[in-house]
N, C-alpha and C. Protein backbone atom coordinates (compact mmCIF):
# COMPACT_ATOMS: atom_id res chain seq x y z
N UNK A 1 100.94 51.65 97.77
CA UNK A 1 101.42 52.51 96.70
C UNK A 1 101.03 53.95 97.01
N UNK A 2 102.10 54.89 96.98
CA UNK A 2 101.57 56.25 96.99
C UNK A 2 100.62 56.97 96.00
N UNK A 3 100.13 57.69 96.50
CA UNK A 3 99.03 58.26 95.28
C UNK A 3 99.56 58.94 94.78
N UNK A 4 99.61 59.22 93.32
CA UNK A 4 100.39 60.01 92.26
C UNK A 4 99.92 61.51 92.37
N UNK A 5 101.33 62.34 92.83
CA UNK A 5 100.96 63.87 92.97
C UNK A 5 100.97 64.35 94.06
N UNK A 6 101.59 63.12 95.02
CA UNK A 6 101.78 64.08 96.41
C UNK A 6 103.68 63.93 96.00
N UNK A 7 103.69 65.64 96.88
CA UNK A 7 105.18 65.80 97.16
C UNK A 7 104.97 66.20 98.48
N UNK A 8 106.42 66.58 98.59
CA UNK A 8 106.20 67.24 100.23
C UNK A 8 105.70 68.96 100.03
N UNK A 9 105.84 69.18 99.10
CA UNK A 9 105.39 70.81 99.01
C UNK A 9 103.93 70.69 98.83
N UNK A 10 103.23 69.69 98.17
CA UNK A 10 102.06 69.90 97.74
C UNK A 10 101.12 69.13 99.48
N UNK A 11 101.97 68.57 100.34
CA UNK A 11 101.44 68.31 101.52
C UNK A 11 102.04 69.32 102.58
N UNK A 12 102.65 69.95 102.10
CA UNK A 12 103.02 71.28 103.23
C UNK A 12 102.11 72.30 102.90
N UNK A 13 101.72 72.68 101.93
CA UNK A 13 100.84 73.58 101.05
C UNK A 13 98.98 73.05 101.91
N UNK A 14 99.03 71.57 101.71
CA UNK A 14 97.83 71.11 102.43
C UNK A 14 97.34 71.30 103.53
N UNK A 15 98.93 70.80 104.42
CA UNK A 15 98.97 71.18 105.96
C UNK A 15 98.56 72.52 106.43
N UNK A 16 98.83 73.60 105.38
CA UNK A 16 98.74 75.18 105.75
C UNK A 16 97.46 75.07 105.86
N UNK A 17 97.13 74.58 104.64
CA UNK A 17 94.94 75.07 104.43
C UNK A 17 94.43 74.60 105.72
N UNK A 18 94.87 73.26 105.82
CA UNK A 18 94.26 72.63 107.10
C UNK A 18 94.15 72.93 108.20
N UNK A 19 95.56 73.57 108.40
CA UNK A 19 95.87 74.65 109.82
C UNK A 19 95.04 75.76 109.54
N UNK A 20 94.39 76.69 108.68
CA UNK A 20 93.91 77.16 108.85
C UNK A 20 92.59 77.11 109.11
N UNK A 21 92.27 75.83 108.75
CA UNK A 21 90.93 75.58 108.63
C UNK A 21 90.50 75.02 110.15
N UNK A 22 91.37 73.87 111.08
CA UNK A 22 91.18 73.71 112.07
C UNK A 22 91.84 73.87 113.09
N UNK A 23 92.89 74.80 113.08
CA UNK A 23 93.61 75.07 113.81
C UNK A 23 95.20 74.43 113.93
N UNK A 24 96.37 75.13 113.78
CA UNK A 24 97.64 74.33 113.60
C UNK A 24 97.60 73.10 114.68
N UNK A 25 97.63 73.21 115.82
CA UNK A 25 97.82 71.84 117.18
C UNK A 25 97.08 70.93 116.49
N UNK A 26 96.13 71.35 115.20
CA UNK A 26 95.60 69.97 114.71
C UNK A 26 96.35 69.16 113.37
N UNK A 27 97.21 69.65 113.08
CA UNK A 27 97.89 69.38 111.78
C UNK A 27 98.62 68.26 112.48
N UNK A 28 98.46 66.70 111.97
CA UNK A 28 98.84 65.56 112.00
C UNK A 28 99.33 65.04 110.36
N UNK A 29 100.22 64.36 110.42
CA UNK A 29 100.37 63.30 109.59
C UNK A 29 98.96 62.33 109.24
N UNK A 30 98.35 62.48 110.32
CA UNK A 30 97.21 61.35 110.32
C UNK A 30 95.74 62.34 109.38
N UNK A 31 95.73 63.71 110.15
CA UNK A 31 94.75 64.30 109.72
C UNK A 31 94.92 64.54 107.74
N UNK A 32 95.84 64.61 107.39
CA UNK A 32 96.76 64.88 106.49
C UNK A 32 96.28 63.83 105.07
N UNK A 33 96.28 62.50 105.22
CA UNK A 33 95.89 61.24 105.17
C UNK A 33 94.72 61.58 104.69
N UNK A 34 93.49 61.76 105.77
CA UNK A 34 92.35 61.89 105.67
C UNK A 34 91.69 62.64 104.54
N UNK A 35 93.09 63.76 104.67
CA UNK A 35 92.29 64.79 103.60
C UNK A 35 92.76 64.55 102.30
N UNK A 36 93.46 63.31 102.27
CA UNK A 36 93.73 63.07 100.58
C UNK A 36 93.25 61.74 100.37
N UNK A 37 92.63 60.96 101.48
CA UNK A 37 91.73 59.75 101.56
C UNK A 37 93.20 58.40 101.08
N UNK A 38 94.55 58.40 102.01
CA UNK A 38 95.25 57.72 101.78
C UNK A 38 95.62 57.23 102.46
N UNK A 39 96.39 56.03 103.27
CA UNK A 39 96.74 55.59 103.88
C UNK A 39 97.98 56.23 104.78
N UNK A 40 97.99 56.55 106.29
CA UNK A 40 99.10 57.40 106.98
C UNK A 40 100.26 56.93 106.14
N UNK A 41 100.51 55.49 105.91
CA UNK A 41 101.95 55.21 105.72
C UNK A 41 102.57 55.55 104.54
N UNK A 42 101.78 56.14 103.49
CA UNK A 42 101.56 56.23 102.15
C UNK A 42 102.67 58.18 102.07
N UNK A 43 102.03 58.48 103.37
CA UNK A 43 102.91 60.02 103.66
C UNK A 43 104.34 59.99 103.90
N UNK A 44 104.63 58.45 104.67
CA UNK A 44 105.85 58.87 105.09
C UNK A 44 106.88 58.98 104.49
N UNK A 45 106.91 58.61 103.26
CA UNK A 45 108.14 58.90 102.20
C UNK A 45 107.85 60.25 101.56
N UNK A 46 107.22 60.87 102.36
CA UNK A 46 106.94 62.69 101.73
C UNK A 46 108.06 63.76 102.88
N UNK A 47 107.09 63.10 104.59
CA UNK A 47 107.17 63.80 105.34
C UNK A 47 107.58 62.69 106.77
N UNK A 48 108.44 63.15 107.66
CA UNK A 48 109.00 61.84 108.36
C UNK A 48 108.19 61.92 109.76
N UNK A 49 107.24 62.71 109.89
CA UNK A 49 106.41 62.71 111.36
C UNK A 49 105.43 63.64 110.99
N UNK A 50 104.90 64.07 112.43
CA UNK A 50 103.95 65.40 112.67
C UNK A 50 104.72 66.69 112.80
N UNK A 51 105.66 66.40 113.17
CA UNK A 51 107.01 67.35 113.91
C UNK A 51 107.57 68.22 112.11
N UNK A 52 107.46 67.31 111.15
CA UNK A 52 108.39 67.54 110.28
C UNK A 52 107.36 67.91 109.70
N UNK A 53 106.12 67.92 109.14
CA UNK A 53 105.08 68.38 108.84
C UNK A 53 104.38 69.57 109.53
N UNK A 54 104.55 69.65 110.47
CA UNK A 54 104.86 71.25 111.06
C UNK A 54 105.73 72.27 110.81
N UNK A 55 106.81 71.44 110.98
CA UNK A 55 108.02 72.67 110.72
C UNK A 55 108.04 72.92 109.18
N UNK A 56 107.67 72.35 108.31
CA UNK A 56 107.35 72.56 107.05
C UNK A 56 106.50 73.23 106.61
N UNK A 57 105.31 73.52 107.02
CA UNK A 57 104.28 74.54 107.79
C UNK A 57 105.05 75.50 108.35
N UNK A 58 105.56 75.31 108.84
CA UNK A 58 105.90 76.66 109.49
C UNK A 58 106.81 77.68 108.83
N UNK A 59 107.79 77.39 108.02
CA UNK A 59 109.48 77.51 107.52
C UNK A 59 107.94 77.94 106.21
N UNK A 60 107.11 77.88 105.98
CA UNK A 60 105.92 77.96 104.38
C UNK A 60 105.81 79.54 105.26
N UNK A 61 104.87 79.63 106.33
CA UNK A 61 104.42 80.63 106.74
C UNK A 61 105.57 81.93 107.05
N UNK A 62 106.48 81.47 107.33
CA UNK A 62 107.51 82.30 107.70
C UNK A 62 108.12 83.10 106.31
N UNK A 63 108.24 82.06 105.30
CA UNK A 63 108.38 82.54 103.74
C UNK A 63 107.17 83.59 103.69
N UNK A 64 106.03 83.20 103.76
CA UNK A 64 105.16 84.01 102.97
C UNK A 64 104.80 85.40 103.87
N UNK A 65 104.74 85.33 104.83
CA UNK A 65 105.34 86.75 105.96
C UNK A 65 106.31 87.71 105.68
N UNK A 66 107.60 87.07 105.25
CA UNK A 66 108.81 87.57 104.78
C UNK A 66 108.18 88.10 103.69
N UNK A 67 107.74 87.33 102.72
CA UNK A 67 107.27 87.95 101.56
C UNK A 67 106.28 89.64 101.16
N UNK A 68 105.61 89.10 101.98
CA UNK A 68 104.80 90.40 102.17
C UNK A 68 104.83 91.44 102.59
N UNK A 69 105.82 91.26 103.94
CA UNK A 69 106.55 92.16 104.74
C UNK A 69 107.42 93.32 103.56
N UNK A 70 108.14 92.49 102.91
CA UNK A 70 109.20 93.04 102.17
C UNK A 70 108.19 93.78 101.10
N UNK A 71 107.18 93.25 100.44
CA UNK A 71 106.60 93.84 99.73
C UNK A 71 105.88 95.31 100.31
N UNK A 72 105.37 95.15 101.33
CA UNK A 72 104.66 96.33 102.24
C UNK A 72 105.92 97.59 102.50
N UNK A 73 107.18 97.19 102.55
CA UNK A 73 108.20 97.74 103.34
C UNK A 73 108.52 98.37 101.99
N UNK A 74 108.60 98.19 101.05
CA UNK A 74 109.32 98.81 99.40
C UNK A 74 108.55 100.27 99.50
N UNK A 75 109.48 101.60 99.59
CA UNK A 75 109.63 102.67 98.98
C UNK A 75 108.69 103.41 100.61
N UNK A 76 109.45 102.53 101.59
CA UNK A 76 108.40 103.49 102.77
C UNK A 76 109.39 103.62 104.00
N UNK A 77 109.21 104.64 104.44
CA UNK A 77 110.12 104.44 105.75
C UNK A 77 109.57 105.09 107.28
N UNK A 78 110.03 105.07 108.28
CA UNK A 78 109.52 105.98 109.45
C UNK A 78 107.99 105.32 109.91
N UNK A 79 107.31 106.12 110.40
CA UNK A 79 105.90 105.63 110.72
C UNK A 79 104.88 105.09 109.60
N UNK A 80 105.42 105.33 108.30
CA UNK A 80 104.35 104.56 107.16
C UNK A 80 104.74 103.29 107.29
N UNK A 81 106.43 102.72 107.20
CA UNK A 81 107.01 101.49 107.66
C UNK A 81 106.60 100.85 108.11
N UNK A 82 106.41 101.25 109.57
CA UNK A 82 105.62 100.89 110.41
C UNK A 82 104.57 100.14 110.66
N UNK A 83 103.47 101.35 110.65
CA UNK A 83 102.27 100.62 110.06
C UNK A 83 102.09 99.41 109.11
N UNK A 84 102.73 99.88 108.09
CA UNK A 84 102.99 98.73 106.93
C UNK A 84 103.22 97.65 107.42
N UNK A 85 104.54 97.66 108.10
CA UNK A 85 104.43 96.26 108.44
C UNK A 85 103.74 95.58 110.00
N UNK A 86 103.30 96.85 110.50
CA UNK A 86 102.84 95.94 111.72
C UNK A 86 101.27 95.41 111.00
N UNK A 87 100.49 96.20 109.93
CA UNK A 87 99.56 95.56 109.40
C UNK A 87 99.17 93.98 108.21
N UNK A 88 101.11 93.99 107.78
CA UNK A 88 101.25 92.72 107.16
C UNK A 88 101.14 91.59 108.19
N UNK A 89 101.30 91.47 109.69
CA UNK A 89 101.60 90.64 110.87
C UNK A 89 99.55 90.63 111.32
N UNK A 90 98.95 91.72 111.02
CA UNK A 90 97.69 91.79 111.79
C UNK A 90 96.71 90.75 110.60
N UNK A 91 97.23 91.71 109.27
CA UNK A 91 96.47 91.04 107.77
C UNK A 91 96.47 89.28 107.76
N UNK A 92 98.04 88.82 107.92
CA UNK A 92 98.10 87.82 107.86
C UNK A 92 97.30 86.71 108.58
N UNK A 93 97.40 87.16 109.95
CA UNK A 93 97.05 86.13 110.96
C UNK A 93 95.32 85.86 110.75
N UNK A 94 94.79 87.07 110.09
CA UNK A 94 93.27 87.26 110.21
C UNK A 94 92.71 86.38 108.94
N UNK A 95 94.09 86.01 107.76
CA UNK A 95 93.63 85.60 106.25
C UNK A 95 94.02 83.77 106.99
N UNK A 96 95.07 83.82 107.85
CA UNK A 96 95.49 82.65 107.68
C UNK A 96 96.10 82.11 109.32
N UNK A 97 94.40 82.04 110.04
CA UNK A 97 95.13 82.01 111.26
C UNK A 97 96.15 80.66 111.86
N UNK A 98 95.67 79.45 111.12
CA UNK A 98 96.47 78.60 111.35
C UNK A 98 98.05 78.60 111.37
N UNK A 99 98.76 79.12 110.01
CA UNK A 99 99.46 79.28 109.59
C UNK A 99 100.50 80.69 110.36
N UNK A 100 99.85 81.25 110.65
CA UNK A 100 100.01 82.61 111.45
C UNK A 100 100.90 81.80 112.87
N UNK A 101 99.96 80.63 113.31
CA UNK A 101 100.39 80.14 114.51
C UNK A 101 101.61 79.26 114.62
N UNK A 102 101.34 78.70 113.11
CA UNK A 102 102.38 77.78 112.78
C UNK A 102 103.90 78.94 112.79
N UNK A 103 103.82 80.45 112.64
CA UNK A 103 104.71 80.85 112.32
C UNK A 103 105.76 80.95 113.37
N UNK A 104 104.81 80.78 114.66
CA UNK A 104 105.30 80.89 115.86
C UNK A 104 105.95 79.92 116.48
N UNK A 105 105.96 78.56 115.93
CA UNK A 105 106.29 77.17 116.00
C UNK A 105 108.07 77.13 116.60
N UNK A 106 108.18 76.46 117.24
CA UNK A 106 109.52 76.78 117.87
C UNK A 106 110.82 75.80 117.24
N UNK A 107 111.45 76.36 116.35
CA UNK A 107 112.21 75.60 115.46
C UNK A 107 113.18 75.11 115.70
N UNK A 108 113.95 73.59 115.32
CA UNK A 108 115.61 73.70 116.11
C UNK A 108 116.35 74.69 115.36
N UNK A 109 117.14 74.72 115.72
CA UNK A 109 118.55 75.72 115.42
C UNK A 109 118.79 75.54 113.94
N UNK A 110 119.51 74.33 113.26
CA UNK A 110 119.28 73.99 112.01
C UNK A 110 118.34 74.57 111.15
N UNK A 111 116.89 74.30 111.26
CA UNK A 111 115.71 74.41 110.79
C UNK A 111 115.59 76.39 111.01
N UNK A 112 115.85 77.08 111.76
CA UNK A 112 115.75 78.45 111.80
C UNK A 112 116.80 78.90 111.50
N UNK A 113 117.97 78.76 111.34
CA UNK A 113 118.99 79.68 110.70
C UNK A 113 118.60 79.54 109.36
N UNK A 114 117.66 78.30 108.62
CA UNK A 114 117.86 77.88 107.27
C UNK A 114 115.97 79.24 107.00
N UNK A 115 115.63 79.18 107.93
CA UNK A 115 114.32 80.18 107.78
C UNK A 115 113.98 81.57 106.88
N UNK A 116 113.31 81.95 106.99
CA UNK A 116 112.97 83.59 106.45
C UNK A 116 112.57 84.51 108.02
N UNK A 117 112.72 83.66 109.21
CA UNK A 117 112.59 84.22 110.12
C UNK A 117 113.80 85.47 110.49
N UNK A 118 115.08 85.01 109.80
CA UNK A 118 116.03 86.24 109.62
C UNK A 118 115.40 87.44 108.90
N UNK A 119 115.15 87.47 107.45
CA UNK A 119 114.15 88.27 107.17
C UNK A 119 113.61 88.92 107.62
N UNK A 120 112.85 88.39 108.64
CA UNK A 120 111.87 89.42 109.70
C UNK A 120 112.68 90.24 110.55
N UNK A 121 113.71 89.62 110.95
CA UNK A 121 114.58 90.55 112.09
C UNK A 121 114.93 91.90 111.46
N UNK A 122 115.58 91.33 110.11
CA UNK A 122 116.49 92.49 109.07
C UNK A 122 115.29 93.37 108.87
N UNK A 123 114.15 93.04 108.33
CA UNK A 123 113.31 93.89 107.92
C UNK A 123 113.01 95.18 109.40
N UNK A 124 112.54 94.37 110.54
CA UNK A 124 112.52 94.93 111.56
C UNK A 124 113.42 96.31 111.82
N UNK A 125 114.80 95.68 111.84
CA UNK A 125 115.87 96.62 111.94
C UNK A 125 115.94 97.98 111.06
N UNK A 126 115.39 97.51 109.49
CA UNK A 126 115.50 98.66 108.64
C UNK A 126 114.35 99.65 109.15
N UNK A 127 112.89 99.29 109.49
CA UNK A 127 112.17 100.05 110.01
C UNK A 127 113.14 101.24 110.94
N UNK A 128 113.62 100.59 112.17
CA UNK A 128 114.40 101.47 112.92
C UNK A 128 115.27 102.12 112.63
N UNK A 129 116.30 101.47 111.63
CA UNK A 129 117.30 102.25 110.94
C UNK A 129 116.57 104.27 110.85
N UNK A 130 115.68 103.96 110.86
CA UNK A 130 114.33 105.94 110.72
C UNK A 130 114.32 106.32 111.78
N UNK A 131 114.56 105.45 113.07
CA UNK A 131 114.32 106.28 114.02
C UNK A 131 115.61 105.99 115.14
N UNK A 132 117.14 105.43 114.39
CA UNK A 132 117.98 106.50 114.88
C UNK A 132 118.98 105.53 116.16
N UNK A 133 117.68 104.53 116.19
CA UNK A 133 118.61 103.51 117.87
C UNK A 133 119.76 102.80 117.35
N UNK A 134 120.40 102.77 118.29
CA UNK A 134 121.65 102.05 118.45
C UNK A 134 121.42 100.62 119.60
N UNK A 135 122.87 100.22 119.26
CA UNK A 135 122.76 99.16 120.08
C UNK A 135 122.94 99.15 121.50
N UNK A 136 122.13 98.38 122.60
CA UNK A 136 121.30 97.67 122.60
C UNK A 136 120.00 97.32 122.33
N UNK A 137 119.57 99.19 122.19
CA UNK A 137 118.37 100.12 121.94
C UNK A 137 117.41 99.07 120.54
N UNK A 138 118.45 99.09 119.83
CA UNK A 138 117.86 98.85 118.88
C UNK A 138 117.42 96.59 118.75
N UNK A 139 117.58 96.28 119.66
CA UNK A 139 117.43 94.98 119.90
C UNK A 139 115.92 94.64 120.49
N UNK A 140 116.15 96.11 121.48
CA UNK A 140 115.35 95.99 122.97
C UNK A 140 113.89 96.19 121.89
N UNK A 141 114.02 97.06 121.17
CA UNK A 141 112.96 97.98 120.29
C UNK A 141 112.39 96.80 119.06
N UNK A 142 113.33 96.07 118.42
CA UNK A 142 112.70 94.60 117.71
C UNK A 142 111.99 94.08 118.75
N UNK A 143 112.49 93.53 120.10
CA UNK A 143 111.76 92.74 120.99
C UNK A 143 110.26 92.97 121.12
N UNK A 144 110.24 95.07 121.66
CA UNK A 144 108.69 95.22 122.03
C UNK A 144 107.85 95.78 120.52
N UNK A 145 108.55 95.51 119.25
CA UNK A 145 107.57 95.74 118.55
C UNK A 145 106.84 93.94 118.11
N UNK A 146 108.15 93.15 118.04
CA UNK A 146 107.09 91.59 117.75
C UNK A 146 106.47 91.24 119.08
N UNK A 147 106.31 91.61 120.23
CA UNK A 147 105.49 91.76 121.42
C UNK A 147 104.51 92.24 121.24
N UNK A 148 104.24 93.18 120.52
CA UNK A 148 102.65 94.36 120.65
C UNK A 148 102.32 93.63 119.38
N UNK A 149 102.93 93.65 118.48
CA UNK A 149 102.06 92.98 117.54
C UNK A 149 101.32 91.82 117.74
N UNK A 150 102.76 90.75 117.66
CA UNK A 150 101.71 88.79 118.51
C UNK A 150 100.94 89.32 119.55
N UNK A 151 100.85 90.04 120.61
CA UNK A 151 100.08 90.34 121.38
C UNK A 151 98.88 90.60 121.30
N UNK A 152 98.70 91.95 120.31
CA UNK A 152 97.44 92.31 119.95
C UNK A 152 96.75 91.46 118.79
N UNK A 153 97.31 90.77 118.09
CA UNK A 153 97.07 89.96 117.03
C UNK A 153 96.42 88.49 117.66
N UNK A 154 97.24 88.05 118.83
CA UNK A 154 96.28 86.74 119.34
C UNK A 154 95.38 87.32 120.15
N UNK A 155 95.11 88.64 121.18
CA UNK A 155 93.74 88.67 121.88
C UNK A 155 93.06 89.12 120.98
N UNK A 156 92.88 89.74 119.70
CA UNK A 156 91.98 89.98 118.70
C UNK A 156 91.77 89.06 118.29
N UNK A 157 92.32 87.88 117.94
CA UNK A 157 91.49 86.70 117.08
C UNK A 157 91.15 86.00 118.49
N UNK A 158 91.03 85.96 119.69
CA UNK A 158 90.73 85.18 120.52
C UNK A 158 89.38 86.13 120.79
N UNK A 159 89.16 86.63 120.36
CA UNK A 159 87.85 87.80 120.65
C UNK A 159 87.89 88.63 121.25
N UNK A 160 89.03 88.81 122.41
CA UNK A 160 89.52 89.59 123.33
C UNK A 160 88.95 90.94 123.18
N UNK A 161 88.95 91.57 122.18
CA UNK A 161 88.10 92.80 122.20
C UNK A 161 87.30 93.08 121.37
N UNK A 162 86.32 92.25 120.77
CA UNK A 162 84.95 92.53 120.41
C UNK A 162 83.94 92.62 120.96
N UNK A 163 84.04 92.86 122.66
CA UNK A 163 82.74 93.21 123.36
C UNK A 163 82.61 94.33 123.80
N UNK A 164 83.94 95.21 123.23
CA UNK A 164 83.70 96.67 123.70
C UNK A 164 84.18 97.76 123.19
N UNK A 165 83.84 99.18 123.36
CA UNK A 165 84.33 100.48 122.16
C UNK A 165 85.66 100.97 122.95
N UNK A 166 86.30 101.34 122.22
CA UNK A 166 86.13 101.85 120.75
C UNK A 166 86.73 100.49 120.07
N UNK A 167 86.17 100.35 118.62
CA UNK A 167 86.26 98.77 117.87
C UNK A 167 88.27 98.92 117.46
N UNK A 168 88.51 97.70 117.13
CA UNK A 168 89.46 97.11 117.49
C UNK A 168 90.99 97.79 116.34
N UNK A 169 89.81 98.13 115.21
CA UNK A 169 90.91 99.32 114.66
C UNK A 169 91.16 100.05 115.06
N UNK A 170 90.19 101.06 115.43
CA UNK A 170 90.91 102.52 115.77
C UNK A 170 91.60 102.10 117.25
N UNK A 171 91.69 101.36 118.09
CA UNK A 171 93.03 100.98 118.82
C UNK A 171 94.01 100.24 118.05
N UNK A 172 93.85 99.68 117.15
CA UNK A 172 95.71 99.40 116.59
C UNK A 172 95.92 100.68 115.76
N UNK A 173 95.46 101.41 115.45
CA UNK A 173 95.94 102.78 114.98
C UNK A 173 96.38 103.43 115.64
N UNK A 174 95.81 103.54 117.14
CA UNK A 174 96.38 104.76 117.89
C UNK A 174 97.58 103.69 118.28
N UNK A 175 97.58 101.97 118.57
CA UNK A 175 99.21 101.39 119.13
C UNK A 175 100.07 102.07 118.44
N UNK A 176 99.57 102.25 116.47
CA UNK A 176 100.99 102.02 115.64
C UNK A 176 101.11 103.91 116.16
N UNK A 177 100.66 104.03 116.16
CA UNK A 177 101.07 106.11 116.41
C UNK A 177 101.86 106.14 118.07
N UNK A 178 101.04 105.38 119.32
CA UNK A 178 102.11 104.94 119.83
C UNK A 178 103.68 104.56 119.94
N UNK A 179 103.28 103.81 118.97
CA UNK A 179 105.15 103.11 118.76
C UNK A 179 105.62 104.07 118.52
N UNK A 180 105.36 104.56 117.05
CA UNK A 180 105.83 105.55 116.12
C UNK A 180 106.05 106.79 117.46
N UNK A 181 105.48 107.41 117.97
CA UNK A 181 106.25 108.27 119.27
C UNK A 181 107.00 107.77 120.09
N UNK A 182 106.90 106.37 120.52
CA UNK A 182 107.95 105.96 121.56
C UNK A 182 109.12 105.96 120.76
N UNK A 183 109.23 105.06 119.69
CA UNK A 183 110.36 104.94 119.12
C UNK A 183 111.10 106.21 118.81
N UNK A 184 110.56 107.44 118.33
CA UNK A 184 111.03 108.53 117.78
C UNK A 184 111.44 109.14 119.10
N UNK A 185 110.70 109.11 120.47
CA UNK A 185 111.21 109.52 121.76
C UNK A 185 112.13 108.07 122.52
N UNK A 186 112.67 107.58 122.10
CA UNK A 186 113.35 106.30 122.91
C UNK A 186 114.06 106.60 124.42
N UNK A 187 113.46 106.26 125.50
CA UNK A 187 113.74 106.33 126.92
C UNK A 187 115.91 106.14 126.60
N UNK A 188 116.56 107.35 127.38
CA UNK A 188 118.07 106.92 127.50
C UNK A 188 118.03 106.15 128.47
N UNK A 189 119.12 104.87 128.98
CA UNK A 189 119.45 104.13 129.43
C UNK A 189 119.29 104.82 131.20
């Protein structure tokens, strides 16, 4: 018998904590179980694998990214934009690293057109819409800003630079002032 009060939201919601707590590659169906003291088989009329309990996790994290993003992005444009949102991508991963990872989760086709991972692109784009690129420019320029961000966002939580100065803010300050000049100077073809 299932235990009264699981849904699949209230075990996708679980899966997140859990991923954050031990890392997403650990989010199982099985681990899942454990943490509601129920029998694996008791899940599967929630969630149909590990696979589907991930991507459910993930399609959560991608919502709540979108969310914030959009919230950070309201009434700002140009290099405040910017910042804004490259610090909703830094904030997040540091509140919720599991989930952060899960965001990165590689979705089928189905499962990501149905995402908030569009969201992120559009949002992306409006940033640039300030500084003017066109197309292809403006593709190439989404590419290396979710690059510097996941970039600097996983060697900072991997410790990557807490053994040396200057501390790890005042280099993502000078990246986002970076961008913010490359973008406003964009190399012609």
């Amino acid at each position: 018998m299932v235990r009264a009060g699981l849904t699949p939201e209230r075990l996708t919601r679980a899966g997140a904590e859990l991923a954050d707590e031990v890392g997403f590659d650990q989010v199982t169906v099985s681990a899942l179980a454990r943490r509601f003291d129920v029998k694996v088989a008791s899940l599967y009329s929630h969630v149909r694998n590990s696979h589907d309990l991930r991507t459910r996790i993930a399609l959560l994290a991608l919502e709540e990214l979108a969310g914030r993003g959009a919230a950070a992005l309201a009434g700002r444009a140009g290099k405040d934009a910017l910042g804004a949102f490259a610090d909703v991508y830094r904030d997040y991963a540091r509140e919720h690293p599991g989930r952060y990872a899960a965001a990165q989760y590689r979705l089928d086709p189905e499962a990501a057109a149905a995402s908030a991972g569009g969201r992120h692109a559009r949002m992306t784009r409006a940033i640039l819409r300030g500084y003017d690129l066109t197309e292809p420019d403006e593709t190439h320029a989404v590419r290396l800003l979710g690059s510097v961000f996941h970039g600097y966002v996983s060697l900072e939580a991997q410790g990557g630079f807490s053994h040396s100065a200057p501390g790890s803010q005042e280099s993502w300050s000078r990246i986002v002032d970076a961008l913010d000049a490359l973008l406003r100077n964009w190399p012609a073809p």
